[in-house]
C-alpha atoms as a PDB file:
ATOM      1  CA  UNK A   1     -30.221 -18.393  -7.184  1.00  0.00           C
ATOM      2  CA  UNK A   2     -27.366 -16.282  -9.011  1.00  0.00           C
ATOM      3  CA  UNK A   3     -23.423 -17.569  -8.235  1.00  0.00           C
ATOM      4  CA  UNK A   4     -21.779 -14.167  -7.928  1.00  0.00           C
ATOM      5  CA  UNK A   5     -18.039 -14.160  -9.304  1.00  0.00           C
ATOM      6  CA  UNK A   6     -15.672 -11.693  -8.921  1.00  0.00           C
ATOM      7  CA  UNK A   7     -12.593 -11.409 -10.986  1.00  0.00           C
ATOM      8  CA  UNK A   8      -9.941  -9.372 -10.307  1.00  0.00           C
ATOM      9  CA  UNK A   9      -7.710  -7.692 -13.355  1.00  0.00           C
ATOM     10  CA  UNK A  10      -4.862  -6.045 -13.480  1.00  0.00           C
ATOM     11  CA  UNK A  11      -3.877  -3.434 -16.234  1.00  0.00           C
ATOM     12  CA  UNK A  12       0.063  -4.055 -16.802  1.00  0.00           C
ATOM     13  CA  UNK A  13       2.471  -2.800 -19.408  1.00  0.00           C
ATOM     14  CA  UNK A  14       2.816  -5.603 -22.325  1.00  0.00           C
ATOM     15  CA  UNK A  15       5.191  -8.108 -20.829  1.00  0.00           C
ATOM     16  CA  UNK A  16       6.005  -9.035 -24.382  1.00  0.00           C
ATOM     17  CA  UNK A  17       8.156  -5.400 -24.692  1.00  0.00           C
ATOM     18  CA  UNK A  18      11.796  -5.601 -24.884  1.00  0.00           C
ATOM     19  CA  UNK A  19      13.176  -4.868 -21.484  1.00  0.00           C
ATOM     20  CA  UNK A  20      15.215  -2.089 -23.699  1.00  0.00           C
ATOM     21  CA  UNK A  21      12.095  -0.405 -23.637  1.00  0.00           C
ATOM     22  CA  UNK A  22      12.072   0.236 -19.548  1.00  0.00           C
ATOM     23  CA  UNK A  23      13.740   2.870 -17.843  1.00  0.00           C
ATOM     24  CA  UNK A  24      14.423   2.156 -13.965  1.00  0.00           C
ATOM     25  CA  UNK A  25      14.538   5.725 -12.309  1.00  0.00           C
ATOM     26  CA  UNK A  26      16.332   4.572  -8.647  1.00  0.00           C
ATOM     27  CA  UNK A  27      15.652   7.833  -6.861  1.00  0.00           C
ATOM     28  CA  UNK A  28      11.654   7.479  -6.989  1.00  0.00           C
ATOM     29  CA  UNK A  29      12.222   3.641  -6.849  1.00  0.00           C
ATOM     30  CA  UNK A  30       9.902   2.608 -10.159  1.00  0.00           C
ATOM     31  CA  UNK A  31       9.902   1.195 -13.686  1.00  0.00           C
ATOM     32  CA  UNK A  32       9.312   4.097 -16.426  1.00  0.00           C
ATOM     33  CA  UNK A  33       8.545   2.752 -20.002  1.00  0.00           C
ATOM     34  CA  UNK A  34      10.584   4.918 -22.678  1.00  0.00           C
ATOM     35  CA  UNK A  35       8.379   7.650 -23.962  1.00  0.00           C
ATOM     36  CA  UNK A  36       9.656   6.547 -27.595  1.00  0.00           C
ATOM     37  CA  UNK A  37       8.625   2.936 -27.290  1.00  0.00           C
ATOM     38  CA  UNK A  38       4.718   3.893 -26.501  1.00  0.00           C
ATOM     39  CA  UNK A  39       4.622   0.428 -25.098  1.00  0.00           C
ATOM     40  CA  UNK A  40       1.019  -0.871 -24.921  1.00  0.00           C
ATOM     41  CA  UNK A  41      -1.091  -1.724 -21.971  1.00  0.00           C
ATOM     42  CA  UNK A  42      -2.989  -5.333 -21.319  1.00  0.00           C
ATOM     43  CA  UNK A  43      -4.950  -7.130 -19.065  1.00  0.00           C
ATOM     44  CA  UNK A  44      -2.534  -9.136 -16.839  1.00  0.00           C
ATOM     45  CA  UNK A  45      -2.022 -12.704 -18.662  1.00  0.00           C
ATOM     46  CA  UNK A  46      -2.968 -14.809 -16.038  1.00  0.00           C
ATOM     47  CA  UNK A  47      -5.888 -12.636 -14.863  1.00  0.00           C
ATOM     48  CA  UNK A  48      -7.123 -13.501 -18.767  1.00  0.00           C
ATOM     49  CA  UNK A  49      -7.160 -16.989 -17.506  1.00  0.00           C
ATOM     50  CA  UNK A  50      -9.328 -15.835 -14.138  1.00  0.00           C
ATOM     51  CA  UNK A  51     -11.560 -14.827 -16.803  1.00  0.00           C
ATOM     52  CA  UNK A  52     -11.740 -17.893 -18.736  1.00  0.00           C
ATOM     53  CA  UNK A  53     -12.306 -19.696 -15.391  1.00  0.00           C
ATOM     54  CA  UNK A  54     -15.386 -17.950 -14.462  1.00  0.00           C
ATOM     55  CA  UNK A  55     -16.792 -17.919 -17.750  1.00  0.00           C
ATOM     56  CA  UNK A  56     -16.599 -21.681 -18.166  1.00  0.00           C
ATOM     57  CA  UNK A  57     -18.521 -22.051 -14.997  1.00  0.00           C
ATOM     58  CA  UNK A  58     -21.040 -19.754 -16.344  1.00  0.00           C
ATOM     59  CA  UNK A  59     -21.370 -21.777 -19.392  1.00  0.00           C
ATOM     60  CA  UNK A  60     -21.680 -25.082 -17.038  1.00  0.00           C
ATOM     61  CA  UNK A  61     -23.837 -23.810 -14.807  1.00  0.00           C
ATOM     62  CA  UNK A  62     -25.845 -20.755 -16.893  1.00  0.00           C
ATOM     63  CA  UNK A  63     -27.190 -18.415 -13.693  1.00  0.00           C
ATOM     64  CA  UNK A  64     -23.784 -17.030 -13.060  1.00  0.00           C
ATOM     65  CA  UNK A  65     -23.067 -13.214 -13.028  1.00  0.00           C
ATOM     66  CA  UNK A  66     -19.646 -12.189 -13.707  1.00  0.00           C
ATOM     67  CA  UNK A  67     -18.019  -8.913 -12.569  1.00  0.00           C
ATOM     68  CA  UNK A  68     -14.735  -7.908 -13.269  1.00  0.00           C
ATOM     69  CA  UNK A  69     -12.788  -5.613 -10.737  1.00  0.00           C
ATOM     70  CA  UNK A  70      -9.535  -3.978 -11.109  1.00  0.00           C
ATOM     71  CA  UNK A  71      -7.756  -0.836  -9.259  1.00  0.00           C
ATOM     72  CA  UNK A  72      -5.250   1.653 -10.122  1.00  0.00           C
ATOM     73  CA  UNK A  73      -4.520   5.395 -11.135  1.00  0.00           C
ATOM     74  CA  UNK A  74      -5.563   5.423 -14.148  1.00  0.00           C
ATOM     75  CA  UNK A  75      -7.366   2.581 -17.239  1.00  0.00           C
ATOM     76  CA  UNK A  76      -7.108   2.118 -21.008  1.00  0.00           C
ATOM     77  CA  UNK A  77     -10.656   1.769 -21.762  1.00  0.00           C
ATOM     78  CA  UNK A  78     -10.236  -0.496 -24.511  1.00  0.00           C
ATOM     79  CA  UNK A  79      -7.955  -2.294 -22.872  1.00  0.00           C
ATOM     80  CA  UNK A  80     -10.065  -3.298 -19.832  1.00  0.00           C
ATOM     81  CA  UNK A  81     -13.243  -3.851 -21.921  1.00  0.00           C
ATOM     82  CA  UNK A  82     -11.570  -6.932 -22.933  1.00  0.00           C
ATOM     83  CA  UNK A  83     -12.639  -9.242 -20.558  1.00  0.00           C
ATOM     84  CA  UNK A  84     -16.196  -7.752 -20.678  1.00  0.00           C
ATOM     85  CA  UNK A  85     -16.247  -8.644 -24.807  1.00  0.00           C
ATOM     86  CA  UNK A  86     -14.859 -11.977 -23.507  1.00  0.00           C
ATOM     87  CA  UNK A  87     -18.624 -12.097 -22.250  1.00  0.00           C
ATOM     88  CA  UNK A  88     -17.850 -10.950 -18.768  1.00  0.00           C
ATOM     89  CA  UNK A  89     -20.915  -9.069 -17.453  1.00  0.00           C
ATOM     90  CA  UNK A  90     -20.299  -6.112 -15.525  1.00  0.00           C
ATOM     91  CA  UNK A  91     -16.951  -4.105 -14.509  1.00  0.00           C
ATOM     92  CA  UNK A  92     -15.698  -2.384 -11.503  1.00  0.00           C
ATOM     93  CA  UNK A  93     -13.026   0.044 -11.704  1.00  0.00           C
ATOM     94  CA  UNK A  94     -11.434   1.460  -8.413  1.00  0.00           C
ATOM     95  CA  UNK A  95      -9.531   4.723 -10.187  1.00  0.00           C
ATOM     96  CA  UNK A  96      -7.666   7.562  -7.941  1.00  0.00           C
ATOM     97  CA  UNK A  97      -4.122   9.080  -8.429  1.00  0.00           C
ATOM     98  CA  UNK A  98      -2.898   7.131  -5.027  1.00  0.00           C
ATOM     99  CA  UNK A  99      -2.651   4.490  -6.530  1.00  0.00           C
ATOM    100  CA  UNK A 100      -0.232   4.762  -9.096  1.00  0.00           C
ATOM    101  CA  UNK A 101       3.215   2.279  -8.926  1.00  0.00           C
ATOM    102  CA  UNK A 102       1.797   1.079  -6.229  1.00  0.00           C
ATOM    103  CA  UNK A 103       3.728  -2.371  -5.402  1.00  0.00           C
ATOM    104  CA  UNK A 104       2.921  -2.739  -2.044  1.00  0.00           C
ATOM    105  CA  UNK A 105       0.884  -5.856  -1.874  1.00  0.00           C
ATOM    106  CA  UNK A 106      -1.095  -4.981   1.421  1.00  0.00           C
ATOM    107  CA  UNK A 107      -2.293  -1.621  -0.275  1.00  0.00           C
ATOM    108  CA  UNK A 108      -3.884  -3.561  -3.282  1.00  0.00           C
ATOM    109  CA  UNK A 109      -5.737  -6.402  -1.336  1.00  0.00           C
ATOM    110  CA  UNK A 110      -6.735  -3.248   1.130  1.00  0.00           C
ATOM    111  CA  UNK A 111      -8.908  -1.938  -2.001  1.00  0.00           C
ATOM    112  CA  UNK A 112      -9.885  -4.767  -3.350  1.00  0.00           C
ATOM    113  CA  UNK A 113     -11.244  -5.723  -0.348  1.00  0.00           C
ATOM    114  CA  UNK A 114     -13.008  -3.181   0.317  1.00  0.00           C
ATOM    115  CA  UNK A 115     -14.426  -2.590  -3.130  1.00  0.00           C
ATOM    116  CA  UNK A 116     -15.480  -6.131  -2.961  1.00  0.00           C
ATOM    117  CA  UNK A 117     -17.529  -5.384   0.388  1.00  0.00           C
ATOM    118  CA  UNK A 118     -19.265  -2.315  -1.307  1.00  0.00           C
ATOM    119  CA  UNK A 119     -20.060  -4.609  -4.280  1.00  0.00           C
ATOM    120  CA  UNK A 120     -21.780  -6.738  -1.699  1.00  0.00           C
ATOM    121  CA  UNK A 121     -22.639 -10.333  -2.017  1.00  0.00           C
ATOM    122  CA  UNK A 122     -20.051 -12.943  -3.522  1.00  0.00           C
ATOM    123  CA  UNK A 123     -19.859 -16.320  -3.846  1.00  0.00           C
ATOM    124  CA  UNK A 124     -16.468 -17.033  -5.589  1.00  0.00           C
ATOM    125  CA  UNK A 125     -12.989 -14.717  -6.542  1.00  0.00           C
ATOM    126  CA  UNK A 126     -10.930 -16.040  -9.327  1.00  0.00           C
ATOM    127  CA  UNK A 127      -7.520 -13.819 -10.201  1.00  0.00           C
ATOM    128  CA  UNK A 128      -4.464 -15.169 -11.730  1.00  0.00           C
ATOM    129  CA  UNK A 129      -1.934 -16.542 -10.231  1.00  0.00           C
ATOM    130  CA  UNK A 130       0.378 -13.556 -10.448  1.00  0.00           C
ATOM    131  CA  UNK A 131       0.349 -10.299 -12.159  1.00  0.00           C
ATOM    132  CA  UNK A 132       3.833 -10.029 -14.704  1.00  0.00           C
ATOM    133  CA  UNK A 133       4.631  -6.483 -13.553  1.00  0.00           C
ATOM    134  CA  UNK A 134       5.831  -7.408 -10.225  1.00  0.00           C
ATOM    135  CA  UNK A 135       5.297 -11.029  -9.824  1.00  0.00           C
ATOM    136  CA  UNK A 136       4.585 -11.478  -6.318  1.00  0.00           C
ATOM    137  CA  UNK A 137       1.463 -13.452  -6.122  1.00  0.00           C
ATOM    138  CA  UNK A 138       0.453 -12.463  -3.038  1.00  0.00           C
ATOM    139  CA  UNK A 139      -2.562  -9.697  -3.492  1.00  0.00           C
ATOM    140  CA  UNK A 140      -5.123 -12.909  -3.936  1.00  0.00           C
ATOM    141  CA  UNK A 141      -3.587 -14.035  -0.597  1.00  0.00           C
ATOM    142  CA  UNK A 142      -4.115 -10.772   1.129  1.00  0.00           C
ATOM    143  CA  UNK A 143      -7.205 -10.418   0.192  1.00  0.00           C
ATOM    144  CA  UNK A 144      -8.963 -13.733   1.148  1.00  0.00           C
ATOM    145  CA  UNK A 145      -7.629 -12.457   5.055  1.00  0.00           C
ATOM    146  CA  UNK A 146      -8.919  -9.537   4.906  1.00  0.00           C
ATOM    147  CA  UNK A 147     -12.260 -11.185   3.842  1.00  0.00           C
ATOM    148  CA  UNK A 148     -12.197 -14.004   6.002  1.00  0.00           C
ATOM    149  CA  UNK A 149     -12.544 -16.872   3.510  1.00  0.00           C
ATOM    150  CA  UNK A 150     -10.537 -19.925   2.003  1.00  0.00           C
ATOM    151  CA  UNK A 151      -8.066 -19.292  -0.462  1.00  0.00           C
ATOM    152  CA  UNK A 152      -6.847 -22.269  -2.967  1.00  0.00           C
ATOM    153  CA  UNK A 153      -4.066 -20.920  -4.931  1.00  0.00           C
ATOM    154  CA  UNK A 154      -2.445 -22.175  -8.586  1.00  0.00           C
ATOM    155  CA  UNK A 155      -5.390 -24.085 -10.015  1.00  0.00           C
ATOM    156  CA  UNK A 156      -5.710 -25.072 -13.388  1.00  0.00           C
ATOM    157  CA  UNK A 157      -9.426 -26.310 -13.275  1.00  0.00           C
ATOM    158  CA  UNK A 158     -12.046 -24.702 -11.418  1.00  0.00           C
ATOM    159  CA  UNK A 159     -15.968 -26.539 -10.948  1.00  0.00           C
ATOM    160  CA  UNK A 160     -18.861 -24.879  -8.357  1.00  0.00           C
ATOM    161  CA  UNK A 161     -20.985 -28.094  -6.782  1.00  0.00           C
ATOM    162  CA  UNK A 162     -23.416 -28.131  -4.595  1.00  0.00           C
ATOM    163  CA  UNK A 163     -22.316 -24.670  -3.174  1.00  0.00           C
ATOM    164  CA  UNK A 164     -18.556 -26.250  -2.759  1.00  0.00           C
ATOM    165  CA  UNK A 165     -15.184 -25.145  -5.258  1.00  0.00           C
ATOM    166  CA  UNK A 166     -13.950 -27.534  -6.714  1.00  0.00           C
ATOM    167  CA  UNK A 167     -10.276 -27.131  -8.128  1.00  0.00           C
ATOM    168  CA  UNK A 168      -7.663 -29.264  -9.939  1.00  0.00           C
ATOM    169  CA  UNK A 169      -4.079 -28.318  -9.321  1.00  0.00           C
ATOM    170  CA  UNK A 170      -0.602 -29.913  -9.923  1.00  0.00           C
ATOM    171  CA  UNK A 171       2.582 -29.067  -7.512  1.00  0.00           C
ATOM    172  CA  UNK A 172       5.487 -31.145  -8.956  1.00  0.00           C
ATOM    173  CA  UNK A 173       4.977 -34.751 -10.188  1.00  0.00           C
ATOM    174  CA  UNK A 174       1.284 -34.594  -7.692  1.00  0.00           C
ATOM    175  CA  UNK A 175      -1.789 -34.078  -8.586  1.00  0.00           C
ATOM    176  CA  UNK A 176      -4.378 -32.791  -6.340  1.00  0.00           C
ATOM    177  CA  UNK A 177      -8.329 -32.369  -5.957  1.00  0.00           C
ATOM    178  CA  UNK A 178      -9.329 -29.398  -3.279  1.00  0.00           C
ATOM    179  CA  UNK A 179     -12.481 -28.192  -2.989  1.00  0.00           C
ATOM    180  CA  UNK A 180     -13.971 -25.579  -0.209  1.00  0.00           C
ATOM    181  CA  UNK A 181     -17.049 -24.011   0.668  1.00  0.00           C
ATOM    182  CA  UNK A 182     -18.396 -21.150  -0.536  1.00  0.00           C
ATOM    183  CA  UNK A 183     -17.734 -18.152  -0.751  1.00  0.00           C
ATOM    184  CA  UNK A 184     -13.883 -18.651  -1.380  1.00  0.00           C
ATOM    185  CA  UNK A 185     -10.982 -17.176  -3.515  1.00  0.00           C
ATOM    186  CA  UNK A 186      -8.973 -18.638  -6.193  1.00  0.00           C
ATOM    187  CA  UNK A 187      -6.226 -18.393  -7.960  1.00  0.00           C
ATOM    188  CA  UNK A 188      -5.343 -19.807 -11.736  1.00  0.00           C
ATOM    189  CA  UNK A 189      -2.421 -20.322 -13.632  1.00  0.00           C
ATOM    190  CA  UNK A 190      -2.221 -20.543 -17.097  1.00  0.00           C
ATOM    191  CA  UNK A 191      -2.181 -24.307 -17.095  1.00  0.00           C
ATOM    192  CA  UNK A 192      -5.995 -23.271 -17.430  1.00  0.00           C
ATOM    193  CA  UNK A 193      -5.731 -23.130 -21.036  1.00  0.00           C
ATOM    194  CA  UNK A 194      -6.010 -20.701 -23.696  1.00  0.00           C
ATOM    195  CA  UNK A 195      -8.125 -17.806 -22.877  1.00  0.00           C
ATOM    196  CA  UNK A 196     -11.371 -17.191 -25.428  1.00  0.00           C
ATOM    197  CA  UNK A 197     -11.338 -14.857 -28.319  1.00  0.00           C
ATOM    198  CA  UNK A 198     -13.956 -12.053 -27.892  1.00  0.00           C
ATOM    199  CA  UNK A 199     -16.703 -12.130 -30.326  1.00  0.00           C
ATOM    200  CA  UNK A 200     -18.049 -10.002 -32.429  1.00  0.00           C
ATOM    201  CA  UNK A 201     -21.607  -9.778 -30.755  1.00  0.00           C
ATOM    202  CA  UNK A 202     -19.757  -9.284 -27.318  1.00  0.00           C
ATOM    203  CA  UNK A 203     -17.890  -6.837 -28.578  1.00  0.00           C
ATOM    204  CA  UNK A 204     -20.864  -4.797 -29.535  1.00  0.00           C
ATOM    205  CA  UNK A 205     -21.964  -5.369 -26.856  1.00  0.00           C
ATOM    206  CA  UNK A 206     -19.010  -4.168 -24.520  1.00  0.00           C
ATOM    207  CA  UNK A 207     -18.476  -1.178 -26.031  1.00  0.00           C
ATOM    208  CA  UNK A 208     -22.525  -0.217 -24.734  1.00  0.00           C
ATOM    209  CA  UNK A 209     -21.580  -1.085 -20.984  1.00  0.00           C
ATOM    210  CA  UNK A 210     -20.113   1.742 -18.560  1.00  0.00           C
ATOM    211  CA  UNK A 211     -17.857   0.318 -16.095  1.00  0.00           C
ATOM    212  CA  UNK A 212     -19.008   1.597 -12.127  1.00  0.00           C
ATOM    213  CA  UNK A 213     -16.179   3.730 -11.174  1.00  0.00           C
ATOM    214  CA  UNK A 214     -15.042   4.399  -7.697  1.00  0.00           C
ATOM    215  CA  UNK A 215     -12.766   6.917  -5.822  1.00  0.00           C
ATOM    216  CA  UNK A 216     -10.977   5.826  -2.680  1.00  0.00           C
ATOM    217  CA  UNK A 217     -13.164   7.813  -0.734  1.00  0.00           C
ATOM    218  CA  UNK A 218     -16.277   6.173  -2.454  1.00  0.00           C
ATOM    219  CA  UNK A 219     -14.737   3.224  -0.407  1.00  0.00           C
ATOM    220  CA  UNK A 220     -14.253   4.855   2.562  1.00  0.00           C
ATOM    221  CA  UNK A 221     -10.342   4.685   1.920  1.00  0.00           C
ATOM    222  CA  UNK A 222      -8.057   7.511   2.541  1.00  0.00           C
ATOM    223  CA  UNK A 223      -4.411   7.573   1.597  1.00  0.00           C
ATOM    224  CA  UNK A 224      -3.049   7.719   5.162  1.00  0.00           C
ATOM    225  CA  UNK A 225      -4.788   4.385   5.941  1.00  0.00           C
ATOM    226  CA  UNK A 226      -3.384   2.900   2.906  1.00  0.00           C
ATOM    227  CA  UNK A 227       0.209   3.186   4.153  1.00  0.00           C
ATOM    228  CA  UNK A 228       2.905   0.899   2.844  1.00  0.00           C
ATOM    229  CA  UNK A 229       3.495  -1.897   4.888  1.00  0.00           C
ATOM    230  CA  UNK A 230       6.486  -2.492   2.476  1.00  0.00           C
ATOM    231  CA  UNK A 231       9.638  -0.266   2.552  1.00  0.00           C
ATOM    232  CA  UNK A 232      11.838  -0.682  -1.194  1.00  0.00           C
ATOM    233  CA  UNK A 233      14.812   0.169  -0.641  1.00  0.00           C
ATOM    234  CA  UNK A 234      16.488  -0.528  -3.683  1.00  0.00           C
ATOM    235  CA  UNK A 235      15.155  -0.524  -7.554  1.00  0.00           C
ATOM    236  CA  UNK A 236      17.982  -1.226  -9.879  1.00  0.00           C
ATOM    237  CA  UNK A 237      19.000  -2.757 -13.201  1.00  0.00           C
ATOM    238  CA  UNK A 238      21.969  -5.914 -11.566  1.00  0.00           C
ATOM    239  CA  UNK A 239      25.081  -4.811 -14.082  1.00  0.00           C
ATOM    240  CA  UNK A 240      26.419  -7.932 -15.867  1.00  0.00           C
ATOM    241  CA  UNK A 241      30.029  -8.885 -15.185  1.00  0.00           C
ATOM    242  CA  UNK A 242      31.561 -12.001 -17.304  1.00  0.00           C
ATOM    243  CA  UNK A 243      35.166 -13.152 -17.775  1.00  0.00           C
ATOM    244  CA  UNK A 244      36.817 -15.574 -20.129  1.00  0.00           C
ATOM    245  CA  UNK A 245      40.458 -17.482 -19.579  1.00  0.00           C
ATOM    246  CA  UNK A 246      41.442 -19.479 -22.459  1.00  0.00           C
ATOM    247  CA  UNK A 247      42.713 -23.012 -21.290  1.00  0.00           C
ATOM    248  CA  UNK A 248      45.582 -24.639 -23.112  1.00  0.00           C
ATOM    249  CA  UNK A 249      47.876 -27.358 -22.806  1.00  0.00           C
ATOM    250  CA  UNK A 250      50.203 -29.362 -25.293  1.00  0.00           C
ATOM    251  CA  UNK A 251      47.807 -31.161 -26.517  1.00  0.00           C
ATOM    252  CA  UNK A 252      44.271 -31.759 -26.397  1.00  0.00           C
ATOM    253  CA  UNK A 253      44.281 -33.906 -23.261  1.00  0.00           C
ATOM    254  CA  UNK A 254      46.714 -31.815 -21.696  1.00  0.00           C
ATOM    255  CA  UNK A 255      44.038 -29.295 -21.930  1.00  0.00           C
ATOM    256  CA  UNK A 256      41.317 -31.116 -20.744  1.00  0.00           C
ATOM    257  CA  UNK A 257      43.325 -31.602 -17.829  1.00  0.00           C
ATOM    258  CA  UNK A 258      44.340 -28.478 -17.070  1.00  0.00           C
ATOM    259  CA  UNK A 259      40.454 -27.371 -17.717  1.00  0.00           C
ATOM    260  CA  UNK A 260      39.752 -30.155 -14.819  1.00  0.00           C
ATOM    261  CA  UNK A 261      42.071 -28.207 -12.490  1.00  0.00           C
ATOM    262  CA  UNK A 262      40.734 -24.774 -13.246  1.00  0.00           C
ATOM    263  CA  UNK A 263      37.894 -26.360 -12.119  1.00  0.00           C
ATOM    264  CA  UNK A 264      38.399 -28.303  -9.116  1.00  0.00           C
ATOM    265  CA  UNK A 265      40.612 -25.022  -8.051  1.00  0.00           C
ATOM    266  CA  UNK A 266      37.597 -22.527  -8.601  1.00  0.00           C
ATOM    267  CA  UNK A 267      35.504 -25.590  -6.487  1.00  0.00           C
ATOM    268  CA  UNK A 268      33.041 -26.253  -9.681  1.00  0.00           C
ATOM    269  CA  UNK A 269      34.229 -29.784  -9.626  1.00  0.00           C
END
């Protein structure tokens, strides 16, 4: 019997851009890139590692089908056909113009949910931990509510047995073992390791496969039922404010003392 796994990928501006390179335009509340800095597009780092998850259990356990799914406005083909020449199998792309800047968490997991319904059967969702646009971490959340199932969150090892997850995770000095039954969603950090280079055959190999595209409407989704749940009332750049005071004294440990009042005065000490 085939595992079903569904990875979810986000397509994010390169996080590796100099933040000189992004505009913040506060009246329509987003993040621009500079049309001079023609910053690149990637998959999401840590949905690389989702990836990399589901692909090791496919080489464990061989009878594994991997689809990747990701939604938005709009795709760089080449860009998304990454994790297919990573040896993902199929792709799922949920494209309309609604859902551009979208960074209302609830919208996402809304889609994704329901793209993962018309898919049909799962038996495991791996995403990252967090996507580096807006690092919230909370669209993997979301969406194992809206499905109904488990969610384990911030794994860095992830094992199917006898129709159970099994995942590794550490939270501060501890170290823990959580598995749950299938199906279930989880989510990796990059404590997963280093993602796998695409090679050449999967490459070729990629560039043959279509990804399924789907409208919201294909899901049954229309924009007034996809209204924010989340209200941003602010977007702006925090303007840095700094201040130096020389301290002196007669001497060196005159000024060490006086530095010791400044400091017990301004409550530091």
């Amino acid at each position: 019997m085939t595992l079903n796994i569904i990875v979810t990928a986000k397509q994010v501006m390169d996080p590796e851009t100099p933040a000189t390179a992004y505009r913040v335009d506060r009246e329509k509340k987003r993040v621009d890139s500079d049309p001079s800095a023609r910053i690149a597009a990637v998959i999401n780092g840590f949905d690389e590692n989702g990836v990399e998850a589901a692909l090791r259990i496919k080489d464990a356990l061989k009878d594994v089908k991997v689809t990747v799914l990701s939604a938005g406005a709009s795709f760089t083909m080449d860009v998304m056909k990454k994790a297919l020449s990573m040896g993902s199998d199929d792709m799922v792309l949920v494209q309309d113009p609604a859902l551009e800047n979208i960074s209302d968490s609830t919208i996402t997991a809304k889609v994704l949910a329901a793209a993962v319904k018309k898919i049909g059967s799962f038996d495991l969702i791996i995403a990252g931990r967090q996507a580096s646009d807006w690092d919230n971490a909370q669209v993997p959340l979301g969406l194992a509510e809206l499905l109904g199932v488990a969610c384990i969150p911030l794994t860095r090892k992830v094992e199917v047995k006898d129709r159970q997850v099994v995942c590794e995770r550490v939270t501060g000095n501890i170290q823990e073992v959580i598995s749950a039954p299938l199906p279930a969603v989880v989510t990796v950090s990059n404590e997963l390791g280093v993602p796998r280079y695409p090679t050449l055959r999967n490459i070729m190999a990629a560039a043959r496969k279509q990804p399924t595209t789907w409208s919201l409407g294909d899901l049954g989704l229309s924009a007034a039922a996809l209204a924010p749940k989340l209200k941003m009332v602010d977007l702006f750049i925090p303007k840095k404010q700094s201040q130096c005071e020389m301290i002196t004294g007669e001497d060196e440990a005159d000024a060490g003392k006086n530095l010791a009042l400044k400091l017990r005065e301004a409550k530091l000490i």
